[in-house]
Each structure stands twice: as C-alpha cells, then as structure tokens.
PDB file of N, CA and C in Angstrom:
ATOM      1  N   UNK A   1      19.384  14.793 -19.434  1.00  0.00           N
ATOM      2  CA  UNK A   1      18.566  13.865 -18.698  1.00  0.00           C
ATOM      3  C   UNK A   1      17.414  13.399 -19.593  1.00  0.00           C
ATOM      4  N   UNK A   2      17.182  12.102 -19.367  1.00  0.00           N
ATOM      5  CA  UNK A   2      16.586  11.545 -20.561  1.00  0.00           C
ATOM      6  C   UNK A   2      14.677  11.857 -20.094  1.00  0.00           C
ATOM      7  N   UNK A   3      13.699  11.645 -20.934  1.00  0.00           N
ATOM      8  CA  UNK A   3      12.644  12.025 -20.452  1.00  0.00           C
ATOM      9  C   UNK A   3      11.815  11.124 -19.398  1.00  0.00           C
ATOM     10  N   UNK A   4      12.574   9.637 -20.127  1.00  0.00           N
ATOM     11  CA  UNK A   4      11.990   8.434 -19.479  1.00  0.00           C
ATOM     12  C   UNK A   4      12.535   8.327 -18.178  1.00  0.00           C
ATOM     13  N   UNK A   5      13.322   8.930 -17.537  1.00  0.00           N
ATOM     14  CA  UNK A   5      14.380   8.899 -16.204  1.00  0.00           C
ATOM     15  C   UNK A   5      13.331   9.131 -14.753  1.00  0.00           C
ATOM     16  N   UNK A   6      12.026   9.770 -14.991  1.00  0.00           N
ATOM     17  CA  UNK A   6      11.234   9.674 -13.762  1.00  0.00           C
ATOM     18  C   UNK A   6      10.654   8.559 -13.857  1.00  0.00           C
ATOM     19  N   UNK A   7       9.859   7.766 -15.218  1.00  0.00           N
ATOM     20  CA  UNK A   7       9.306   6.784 -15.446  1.00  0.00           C
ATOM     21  C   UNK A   7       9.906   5.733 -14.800  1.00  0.00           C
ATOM     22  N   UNK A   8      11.370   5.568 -15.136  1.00  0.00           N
ATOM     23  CA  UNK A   8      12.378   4.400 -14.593  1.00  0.00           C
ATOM     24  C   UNK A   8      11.895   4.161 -12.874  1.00  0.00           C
ATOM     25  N   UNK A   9      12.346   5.647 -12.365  1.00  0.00           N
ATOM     26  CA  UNK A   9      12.689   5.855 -10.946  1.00  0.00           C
ATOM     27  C   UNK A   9      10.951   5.279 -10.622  1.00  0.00           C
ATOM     28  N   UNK A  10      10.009   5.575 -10.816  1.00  0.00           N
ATOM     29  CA  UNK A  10       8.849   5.493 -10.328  1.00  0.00           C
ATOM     30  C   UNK A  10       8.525   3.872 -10.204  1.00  0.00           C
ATOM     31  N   UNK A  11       8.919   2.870 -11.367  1.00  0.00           N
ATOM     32  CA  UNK A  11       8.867   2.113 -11.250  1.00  0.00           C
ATOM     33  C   UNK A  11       9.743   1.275 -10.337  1.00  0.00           C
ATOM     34  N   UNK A  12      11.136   1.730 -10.431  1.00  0.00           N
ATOM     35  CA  UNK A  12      12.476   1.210  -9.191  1.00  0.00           C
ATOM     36  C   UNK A  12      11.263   1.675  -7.663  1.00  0.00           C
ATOM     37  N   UNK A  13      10.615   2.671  -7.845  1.00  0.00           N
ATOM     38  CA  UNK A  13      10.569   2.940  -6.227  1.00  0.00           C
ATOM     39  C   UNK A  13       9.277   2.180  -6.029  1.00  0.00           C
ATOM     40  N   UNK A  14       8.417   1.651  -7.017  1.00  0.00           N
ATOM     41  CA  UNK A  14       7.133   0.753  -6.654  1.00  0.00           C
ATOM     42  C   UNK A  14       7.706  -0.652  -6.577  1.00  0.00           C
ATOM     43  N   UNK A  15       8.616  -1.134  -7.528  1.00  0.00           N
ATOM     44  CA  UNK A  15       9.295  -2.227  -6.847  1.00  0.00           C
ATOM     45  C   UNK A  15       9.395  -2.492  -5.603  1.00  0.00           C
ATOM     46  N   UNK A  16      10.142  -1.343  -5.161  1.00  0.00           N
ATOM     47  CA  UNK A  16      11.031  -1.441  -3.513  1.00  0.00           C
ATOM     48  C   UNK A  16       9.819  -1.788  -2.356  1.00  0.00           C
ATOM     49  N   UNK A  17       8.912  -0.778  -3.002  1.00  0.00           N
ATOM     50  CA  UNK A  17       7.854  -0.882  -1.965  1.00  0.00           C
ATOM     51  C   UNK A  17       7.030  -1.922  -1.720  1.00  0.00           C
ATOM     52  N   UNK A  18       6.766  -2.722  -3.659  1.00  0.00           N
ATOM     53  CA  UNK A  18       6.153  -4.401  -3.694  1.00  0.00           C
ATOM     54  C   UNK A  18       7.128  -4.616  -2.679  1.00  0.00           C
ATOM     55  N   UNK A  19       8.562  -5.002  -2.581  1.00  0.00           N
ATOM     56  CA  UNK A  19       9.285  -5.901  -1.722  1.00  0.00           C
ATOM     57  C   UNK A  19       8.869  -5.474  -0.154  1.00  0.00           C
ATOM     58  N   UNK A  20       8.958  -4.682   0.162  1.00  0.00           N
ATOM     59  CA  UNK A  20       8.777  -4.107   1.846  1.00  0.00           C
ATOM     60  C   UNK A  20       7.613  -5.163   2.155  1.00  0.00           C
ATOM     61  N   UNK A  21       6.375  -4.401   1.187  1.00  0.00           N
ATOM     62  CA  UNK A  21       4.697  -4.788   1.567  1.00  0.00           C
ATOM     63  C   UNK A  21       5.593  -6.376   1.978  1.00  0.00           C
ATOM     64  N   UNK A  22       5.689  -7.152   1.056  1.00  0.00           N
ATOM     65  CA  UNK A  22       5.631  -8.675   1.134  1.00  0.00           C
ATOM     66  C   UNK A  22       6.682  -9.165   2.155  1.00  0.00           C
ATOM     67  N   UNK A  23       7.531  -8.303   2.105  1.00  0.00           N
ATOM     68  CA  UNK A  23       8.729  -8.126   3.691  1.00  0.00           C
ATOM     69  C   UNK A  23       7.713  -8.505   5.008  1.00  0.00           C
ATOM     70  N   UNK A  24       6.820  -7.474   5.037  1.00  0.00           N
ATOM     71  CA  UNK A  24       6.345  -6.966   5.923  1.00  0.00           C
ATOM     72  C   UNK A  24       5.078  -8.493   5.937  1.00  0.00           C
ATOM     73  N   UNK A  25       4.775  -8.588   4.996  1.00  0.00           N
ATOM     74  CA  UNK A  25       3.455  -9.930   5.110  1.00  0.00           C
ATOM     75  C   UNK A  25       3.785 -11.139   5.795  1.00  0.00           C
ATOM     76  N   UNK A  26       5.250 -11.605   4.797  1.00  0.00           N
ATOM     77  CA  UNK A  26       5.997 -12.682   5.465  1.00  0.00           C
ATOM     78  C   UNK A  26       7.050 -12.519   6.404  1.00  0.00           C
ATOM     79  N   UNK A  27       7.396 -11.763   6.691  1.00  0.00           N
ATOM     80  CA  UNK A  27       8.626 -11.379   7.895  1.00  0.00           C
ATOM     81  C   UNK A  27       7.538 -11.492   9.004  1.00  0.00           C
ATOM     82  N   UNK A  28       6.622 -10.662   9.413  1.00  0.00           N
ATOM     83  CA  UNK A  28       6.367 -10.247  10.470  1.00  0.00           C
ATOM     84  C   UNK A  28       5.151 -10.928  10.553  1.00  0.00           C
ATOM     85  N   UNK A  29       3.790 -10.312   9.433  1.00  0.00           N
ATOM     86  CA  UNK A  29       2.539 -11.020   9.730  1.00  0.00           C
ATOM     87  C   UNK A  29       2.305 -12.657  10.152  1.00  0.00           C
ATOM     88  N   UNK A  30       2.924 -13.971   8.723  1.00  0.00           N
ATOM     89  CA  UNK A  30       2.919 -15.042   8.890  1.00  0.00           C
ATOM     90  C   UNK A  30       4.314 -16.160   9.226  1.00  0.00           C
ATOM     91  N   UNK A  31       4.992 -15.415   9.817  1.00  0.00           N
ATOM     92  CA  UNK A  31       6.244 -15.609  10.233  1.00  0.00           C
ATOM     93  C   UNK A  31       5.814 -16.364  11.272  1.00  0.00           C
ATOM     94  N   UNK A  32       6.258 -18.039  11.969  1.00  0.00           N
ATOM     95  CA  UNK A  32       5.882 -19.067  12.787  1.00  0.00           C
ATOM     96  C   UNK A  32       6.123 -18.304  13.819  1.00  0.00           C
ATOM     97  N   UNK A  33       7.553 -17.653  13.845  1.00  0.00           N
ATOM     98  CA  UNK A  33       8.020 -17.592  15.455  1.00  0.00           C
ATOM     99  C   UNK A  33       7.784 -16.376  16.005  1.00  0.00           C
ATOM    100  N   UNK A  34       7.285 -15.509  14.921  1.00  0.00           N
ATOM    101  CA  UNK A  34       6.154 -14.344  15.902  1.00  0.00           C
ATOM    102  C   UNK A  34       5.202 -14.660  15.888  1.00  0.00           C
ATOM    103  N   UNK A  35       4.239 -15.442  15.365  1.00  0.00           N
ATOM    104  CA  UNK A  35       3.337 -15.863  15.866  1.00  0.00           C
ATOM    105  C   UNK A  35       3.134 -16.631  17.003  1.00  0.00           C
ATOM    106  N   UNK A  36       3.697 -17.797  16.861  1.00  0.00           N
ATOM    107  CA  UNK A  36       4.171 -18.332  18.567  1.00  0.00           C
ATOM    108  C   UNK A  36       4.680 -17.645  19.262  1.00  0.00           C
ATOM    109  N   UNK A  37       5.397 -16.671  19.144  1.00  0.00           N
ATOM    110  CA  UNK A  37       5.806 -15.542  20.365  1.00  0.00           C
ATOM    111  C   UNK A  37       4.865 -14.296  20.898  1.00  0.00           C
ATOM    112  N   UNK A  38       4.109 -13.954  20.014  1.00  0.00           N
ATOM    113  CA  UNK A  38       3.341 -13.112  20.150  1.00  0.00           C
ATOM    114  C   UNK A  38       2.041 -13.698  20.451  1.00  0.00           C
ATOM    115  N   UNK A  39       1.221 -15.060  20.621  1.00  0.00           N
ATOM    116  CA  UNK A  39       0.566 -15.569  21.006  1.00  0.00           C
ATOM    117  C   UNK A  39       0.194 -15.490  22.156  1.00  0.00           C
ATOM    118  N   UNK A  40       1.181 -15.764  23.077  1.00  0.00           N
ATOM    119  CA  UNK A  40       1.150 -15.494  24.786  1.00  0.00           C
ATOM    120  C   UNK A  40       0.871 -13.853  25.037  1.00  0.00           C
ATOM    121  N   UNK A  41       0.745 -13.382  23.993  1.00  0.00           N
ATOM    122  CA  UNK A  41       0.582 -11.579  25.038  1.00  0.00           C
ATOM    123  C   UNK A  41       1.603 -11.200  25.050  1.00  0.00           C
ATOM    124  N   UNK A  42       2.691 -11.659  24.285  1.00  0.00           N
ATOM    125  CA  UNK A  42       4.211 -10.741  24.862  1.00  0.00           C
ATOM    126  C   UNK A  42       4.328  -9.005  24.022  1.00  0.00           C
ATOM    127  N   UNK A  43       4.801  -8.563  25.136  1.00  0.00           N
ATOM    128  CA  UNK A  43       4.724  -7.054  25.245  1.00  0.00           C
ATOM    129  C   UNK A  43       6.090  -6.406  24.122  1.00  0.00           C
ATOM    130  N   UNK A  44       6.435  -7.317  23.542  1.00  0.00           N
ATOM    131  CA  UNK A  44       7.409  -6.892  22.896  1.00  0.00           C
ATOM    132  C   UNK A  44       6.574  -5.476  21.501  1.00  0.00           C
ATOM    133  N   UNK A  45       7.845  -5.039  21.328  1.00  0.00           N
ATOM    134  CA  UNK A  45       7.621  -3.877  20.026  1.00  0.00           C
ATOM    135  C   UNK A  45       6.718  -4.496  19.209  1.00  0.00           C
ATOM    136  N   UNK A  46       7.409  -5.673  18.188  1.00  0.00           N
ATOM    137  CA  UNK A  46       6.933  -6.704  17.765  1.00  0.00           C
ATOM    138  C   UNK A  46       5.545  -6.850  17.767  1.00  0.00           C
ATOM    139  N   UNK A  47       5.301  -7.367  18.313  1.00  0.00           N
ATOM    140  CA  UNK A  47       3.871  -8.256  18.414  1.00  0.00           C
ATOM    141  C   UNK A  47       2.801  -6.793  18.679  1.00  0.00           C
ATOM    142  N   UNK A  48       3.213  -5.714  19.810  1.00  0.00           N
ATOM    143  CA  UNK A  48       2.488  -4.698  19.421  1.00  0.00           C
ATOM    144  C   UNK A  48       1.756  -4.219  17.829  1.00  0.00           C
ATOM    145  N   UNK A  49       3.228  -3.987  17.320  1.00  0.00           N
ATOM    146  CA  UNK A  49       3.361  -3.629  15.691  1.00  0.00           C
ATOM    147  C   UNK A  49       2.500  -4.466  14.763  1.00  0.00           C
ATOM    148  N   UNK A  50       2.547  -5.669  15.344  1.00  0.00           N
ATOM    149  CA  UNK A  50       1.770  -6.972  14.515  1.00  0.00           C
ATOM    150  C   UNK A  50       0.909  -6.608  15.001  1.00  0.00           C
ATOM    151  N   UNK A  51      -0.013  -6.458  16.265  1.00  0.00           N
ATOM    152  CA  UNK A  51      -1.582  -6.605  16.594  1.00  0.00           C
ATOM    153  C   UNK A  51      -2.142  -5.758  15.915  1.00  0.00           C
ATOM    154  N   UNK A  52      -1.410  -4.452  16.044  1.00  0.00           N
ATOM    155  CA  UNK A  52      -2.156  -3.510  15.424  1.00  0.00           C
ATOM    156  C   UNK A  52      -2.405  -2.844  13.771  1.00  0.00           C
ATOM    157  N   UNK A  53      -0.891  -3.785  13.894  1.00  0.00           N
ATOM    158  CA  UNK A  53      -1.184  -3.604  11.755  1.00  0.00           C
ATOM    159  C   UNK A  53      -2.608  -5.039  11.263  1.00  0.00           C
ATOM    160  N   UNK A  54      -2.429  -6.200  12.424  1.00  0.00           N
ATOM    161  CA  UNK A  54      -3.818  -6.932  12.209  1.00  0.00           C
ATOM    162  C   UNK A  54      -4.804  -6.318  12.508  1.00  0.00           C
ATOM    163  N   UNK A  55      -4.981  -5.299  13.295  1.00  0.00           N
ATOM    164  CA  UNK A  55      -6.671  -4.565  13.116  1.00  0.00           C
ATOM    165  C   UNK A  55      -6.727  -3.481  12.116  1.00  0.00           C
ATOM    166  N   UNK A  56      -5.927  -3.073  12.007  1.00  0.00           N
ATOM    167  CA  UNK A  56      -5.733  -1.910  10.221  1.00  0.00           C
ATOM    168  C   UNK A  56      -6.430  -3.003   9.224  1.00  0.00           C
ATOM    169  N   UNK A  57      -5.990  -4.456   8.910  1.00  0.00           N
ATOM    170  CA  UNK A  57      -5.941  -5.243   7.676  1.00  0.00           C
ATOM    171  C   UNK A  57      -7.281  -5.598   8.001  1.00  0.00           C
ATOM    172  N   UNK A  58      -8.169  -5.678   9.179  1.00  0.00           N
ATOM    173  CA  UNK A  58      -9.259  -6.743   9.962  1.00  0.00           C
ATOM    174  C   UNK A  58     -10.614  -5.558   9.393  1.00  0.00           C
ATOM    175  N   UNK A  59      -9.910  -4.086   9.770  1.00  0.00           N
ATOM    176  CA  UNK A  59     -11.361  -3.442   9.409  1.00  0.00           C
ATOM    177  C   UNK A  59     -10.616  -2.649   8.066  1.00  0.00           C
ATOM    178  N   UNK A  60      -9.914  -3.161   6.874  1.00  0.00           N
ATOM    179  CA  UNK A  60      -9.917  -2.645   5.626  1.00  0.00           C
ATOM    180  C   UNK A  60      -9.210  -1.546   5.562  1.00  0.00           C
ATOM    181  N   UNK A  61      -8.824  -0.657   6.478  1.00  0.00           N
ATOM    182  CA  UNK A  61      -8.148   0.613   6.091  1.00  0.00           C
ATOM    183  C   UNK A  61      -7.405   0.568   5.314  1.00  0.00           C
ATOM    184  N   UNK A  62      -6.360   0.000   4.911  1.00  0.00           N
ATOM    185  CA  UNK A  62      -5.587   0.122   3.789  1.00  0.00           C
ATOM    186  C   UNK A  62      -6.187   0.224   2.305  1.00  0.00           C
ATOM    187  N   UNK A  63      -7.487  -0.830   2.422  1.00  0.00           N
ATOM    188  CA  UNK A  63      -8.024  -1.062   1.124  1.00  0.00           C
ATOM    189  C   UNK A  63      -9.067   0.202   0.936  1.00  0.00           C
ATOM    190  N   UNK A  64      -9.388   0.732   2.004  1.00  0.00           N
ATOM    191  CA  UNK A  64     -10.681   1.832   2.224  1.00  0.00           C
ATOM    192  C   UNK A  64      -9.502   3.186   1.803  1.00  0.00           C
ATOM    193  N   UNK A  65      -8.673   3.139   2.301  1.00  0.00           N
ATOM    194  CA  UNK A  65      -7.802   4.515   2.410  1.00  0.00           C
ATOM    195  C   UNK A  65      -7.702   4.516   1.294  1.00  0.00           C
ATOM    196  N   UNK A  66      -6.748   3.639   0.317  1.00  0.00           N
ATOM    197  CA  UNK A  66      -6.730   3.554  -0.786  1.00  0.00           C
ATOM    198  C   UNK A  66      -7.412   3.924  -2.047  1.00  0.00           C
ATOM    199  N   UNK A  67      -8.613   3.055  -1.745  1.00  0.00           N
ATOM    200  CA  UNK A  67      -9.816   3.898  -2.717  1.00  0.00           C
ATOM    201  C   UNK A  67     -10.272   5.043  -2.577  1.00  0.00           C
ATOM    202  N   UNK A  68     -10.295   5.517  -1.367  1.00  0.00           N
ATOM    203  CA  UNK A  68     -11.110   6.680  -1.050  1.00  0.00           C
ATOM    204  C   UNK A  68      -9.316   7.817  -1.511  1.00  0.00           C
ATOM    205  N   UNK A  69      -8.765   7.422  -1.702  1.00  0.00           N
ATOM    206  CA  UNK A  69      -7.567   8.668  -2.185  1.00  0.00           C
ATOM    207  C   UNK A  69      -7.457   8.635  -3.294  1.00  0.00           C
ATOM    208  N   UNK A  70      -7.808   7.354  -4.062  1.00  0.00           N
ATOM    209  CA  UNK A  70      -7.581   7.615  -5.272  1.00  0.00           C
ATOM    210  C   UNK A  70      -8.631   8.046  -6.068  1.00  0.00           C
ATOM    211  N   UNK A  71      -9.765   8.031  -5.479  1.00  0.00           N
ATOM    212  CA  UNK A  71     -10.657   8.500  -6.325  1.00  0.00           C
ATOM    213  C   UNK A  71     -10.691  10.060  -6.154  1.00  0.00           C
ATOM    214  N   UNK A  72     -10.279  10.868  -4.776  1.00  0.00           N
ATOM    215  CA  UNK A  72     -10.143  12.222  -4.618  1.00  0.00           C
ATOM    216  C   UNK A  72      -8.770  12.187  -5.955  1.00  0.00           C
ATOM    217  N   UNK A  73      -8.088  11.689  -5.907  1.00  0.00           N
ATOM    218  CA  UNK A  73      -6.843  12.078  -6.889  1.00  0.00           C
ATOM    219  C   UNK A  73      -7.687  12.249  -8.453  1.00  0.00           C
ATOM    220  N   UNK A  74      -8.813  11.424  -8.804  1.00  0.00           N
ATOM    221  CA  UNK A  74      -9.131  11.424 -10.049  1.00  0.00           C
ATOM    222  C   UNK A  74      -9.889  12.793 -10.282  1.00  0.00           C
ATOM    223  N   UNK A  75     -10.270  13.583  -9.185  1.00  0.00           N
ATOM    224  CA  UNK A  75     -10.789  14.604  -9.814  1.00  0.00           C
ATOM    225  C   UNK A  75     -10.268  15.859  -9.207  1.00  0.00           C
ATOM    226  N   UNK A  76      -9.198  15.621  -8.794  1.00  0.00           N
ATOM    227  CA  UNK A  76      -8.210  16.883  -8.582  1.00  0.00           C
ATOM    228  C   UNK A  76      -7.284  16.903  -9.714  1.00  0.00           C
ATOM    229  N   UNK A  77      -7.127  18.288 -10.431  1.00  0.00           N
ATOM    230  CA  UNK A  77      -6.456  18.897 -10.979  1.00  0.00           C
ATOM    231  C   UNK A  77      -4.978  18.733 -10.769  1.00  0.00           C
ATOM    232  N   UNK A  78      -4.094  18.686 -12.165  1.00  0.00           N
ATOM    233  CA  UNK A  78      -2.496  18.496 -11.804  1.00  0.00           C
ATOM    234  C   UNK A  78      -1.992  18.034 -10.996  1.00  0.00           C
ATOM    235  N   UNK A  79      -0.790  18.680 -10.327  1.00  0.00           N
ATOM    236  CA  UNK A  79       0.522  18.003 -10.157  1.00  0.00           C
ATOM    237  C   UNK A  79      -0.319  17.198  -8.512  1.00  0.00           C
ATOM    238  N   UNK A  80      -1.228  18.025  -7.787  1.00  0.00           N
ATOM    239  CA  UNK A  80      -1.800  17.629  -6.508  1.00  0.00           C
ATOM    240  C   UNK A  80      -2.777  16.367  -6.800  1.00  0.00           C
ATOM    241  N   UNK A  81      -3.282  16.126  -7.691  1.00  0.00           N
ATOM    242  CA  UNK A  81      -3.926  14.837  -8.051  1.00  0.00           C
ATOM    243  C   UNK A  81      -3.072  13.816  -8.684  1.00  0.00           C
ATOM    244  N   UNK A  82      -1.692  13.935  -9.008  1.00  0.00           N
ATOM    245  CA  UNK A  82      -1.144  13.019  -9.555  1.00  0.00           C
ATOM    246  C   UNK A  82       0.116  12.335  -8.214  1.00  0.00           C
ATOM    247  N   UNK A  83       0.131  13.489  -7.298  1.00  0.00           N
ATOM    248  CA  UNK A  83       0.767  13.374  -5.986  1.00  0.00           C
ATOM    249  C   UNK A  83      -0.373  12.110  -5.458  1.00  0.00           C
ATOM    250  N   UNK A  84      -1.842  12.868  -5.543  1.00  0.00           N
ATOM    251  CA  UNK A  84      -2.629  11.797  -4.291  1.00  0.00           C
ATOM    252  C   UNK A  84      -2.854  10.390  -5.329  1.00  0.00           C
ATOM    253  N   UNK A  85      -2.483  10.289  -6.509  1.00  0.00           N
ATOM    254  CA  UNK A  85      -2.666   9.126  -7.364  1.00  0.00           C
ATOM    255  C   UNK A  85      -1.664   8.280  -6.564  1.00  0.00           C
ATOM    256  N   UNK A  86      -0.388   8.679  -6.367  1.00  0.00           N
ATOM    257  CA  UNK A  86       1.562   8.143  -6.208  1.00  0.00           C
ATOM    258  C   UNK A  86       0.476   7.787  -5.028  1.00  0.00           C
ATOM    259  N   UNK A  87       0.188   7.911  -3.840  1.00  0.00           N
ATOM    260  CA  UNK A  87      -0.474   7.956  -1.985  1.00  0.00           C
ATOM    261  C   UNK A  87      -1.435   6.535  -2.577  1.00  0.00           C
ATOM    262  N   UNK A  88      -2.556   7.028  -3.187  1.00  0.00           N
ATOM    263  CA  UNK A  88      -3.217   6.038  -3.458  1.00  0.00           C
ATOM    264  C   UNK A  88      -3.226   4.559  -4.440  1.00  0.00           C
ATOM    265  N   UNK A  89      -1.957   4.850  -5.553  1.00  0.00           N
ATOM    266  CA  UNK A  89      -1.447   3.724  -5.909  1.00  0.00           C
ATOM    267  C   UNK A  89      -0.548   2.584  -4.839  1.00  0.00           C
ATOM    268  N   UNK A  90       0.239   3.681  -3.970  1.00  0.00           N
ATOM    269  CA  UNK A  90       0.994   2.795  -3.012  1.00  0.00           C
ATOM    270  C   UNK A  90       0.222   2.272  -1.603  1.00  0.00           C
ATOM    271  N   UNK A  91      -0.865   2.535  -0.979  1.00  0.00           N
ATOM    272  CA  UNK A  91      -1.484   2.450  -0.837  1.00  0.00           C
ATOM    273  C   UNK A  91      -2.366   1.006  -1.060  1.00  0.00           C
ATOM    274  N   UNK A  92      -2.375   1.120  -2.442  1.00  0.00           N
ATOM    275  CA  UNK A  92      -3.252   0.127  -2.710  1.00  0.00           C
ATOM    276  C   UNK A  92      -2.425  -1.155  -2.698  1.00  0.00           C
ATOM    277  N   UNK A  93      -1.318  -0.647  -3.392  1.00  0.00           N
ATOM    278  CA  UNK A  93      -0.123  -1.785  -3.377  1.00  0.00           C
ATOM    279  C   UNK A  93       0.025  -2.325  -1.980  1.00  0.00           C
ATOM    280  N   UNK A  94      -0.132  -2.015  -0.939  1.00  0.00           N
ATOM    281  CA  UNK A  94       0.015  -2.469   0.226  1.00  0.00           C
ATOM    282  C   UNK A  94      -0.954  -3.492   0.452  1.00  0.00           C
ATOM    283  N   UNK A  95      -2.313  -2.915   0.319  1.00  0.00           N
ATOM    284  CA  UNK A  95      -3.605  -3.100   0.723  1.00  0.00           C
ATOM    285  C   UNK A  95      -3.918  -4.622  -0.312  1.00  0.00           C
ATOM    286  N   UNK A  96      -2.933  -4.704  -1.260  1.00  0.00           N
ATOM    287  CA  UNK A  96      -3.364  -6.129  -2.653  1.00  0.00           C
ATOM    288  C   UNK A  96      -2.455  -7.329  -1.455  1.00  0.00           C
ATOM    289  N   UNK A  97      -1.264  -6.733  -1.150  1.00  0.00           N
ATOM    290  CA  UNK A  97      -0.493  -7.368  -0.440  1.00  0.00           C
ATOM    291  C   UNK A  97      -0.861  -8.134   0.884  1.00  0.00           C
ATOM    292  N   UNK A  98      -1.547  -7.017   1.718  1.00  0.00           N
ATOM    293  CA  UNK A  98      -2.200  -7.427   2.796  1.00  0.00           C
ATOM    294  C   UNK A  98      -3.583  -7.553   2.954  1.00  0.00           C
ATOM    295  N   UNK A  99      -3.908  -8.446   2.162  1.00  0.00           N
ATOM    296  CA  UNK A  99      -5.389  -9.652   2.237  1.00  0.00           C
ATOM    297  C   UNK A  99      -6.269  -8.262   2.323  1.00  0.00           C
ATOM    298  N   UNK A 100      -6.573  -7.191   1.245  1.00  0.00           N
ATOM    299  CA  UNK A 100      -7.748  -6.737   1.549  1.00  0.00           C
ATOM    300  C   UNK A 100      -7.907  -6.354  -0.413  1.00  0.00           C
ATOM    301  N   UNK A 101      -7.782  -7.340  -0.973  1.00  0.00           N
ATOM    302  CA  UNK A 101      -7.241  -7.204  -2.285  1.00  0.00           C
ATOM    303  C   UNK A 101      -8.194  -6.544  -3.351  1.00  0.00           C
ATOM    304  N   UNK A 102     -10.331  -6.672  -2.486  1.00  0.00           N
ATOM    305  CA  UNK A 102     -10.967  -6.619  -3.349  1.00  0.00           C
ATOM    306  C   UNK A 102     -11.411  -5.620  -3.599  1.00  0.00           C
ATOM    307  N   UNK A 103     -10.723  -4.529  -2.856  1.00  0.00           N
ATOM    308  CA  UNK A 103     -11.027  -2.951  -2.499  1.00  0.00           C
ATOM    309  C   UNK A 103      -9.593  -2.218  -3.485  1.00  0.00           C
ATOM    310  N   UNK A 104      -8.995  -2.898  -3.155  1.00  0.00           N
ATOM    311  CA  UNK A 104      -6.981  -2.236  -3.520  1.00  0.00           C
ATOM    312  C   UNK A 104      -7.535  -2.670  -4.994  1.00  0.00           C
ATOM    313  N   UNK A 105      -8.028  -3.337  -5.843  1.00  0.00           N
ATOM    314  CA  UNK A 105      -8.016  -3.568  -7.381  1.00  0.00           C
ATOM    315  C   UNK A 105      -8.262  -2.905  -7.686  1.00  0.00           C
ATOM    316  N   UNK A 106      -9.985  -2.016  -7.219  1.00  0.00           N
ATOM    317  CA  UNK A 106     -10.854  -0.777  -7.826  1.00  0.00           C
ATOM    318  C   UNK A 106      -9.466   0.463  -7.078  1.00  0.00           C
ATOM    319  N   UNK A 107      -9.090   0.489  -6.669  1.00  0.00           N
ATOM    320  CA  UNK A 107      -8.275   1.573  -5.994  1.00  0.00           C
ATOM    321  C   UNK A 107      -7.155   1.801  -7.072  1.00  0.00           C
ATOM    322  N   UNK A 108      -6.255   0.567  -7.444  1.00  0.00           N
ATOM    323  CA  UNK A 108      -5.189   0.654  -8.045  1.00  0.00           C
ATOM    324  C   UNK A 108      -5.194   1.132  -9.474  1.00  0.00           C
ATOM    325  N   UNK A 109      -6.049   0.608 -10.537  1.00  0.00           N
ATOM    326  CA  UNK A 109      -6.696   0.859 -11.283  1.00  0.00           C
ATOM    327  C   UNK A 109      -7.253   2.159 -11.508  1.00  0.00           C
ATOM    328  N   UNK A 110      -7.675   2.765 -10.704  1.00  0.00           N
ATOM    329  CA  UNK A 110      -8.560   4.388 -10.478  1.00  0.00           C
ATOM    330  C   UNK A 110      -7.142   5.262 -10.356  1.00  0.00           C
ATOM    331  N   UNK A 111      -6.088   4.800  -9.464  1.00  0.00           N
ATOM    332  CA  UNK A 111      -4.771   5.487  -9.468  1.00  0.00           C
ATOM    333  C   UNK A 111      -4.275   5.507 -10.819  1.00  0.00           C
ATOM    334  N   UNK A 112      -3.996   4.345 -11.054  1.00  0.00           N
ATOM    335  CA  UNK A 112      -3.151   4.192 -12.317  1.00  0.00           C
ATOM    336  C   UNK A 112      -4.116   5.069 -13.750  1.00  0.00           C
ATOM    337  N   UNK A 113      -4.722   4.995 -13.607  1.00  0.00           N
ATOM    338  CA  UNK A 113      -5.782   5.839 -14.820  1.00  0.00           C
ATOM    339  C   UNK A 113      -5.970   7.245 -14.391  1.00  0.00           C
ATOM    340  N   UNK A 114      -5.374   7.821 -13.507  1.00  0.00           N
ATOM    341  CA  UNK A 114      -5.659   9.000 -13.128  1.00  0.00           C
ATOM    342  C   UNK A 114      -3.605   9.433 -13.444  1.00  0.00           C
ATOM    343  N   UNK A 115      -2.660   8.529 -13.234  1.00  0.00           N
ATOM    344  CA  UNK A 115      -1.462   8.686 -13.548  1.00  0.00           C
ATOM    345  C   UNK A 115      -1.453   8.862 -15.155  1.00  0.00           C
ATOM    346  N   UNK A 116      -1.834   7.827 -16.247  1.00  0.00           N
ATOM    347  CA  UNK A 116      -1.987   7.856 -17.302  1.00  0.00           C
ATOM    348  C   UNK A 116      -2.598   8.944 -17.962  1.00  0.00           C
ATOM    349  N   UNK A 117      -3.619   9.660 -17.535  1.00  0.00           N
ATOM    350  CA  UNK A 117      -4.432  10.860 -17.971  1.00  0.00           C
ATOM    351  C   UNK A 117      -3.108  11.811 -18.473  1.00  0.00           C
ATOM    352  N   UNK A 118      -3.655  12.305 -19.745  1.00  0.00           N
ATOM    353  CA  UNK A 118      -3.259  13.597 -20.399  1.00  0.00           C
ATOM    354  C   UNK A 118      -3.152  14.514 -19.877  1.00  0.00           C
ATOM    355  N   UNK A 119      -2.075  15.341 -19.687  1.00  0.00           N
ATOM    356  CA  UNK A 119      -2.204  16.421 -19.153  1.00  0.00           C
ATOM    357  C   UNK A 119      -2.825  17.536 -19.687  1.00  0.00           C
TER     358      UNK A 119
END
C-alpha cells in the first residue's frame, strides 16, 4: 500500500463533500420550486429541513463551529487534533459554501495548517 493512498482518499472524500455542500445550496436552499413551495408554510420534510438549515446559516453556526474546532484542533496534540482538524476543515467547507464564507476562510486555513504540521 502506497504511502500517498490516505492522501488520495482524503482528498476523493473532500471532493464528495464540496459536491453534497453545493448539492445541498442549489438543490434545496435556491432551488425556485422549494422556494415557491415552501413559501406558503407548507409542512412538508422539505421546507422544515430548509427553514432550519436557514437559521443555522442566518446566526453563523457553521462558520462559528468551524472556527471554534479548528482552532481547539491546533492545540491539541496528535492523532485527536488532526481528527478535530478533518471536523473543522469539513465544517468549514460547508460553512464557504453556505454564505458564511468570512468566518470558514480563518477556519479552513487554521485546519489545514494544523493538518500540514509535523508530526
């Protein structure tokens, strides 16, 4: 097994997840016909799922969670700080995705430099 073979996978699995986030932005968030459907109050799964991932994006959590994990990841020790780096890089990746971008930069960045660190 080659050494670069987690490197690969890490990047295949931040891909997948860029695609979801932006799945998830344009499928559901700015998508016409849930918005016109979910306009009236309809009680569907849907529009639930949407209201409430719009008050997550409205008061920052993604972009707040984000930073605030990745900076605990930068000063935790090994394999448990490079775990909360993976939380707080993806995380942030969400948070660039869903309009809270100016929090997810300092976040992503603080992850990714805490991934890069020497062991």
């Amino acid at each position: 097994m080659s050494h670069r073979l987690p490197l690969f996978l890490a990047f295949i699995a931040l891909a997948l997840w860029l695609a979801a986030s932006y799945g998830l932005r344009y499928g559901l968030m700015e998508e016409v016909r849930w918005v016109g459907l979910c306009a009236d109050g309809a009680s569907q799964w849907q529009c639930v799922v949407r209201a409430k991932l719009g008050l997550l994006i409205h008061f920052g959590v993604f972009g707040w969670g984000a930073l605030i994990v990745s900076l605990v990841a930068f000063f935790v020790p090994r394999g448990r700080g490079r775990g909360l780096a993976i939380v707080g890089l993806l995380l942030g990746v969400l948070a660039l995705v869903l309009y809270t971008a100016s929090l997810a930069v300092f976040a992503v960045v603080i992850a990714g430099l805490r991934l890069v660190r020497a062991r």
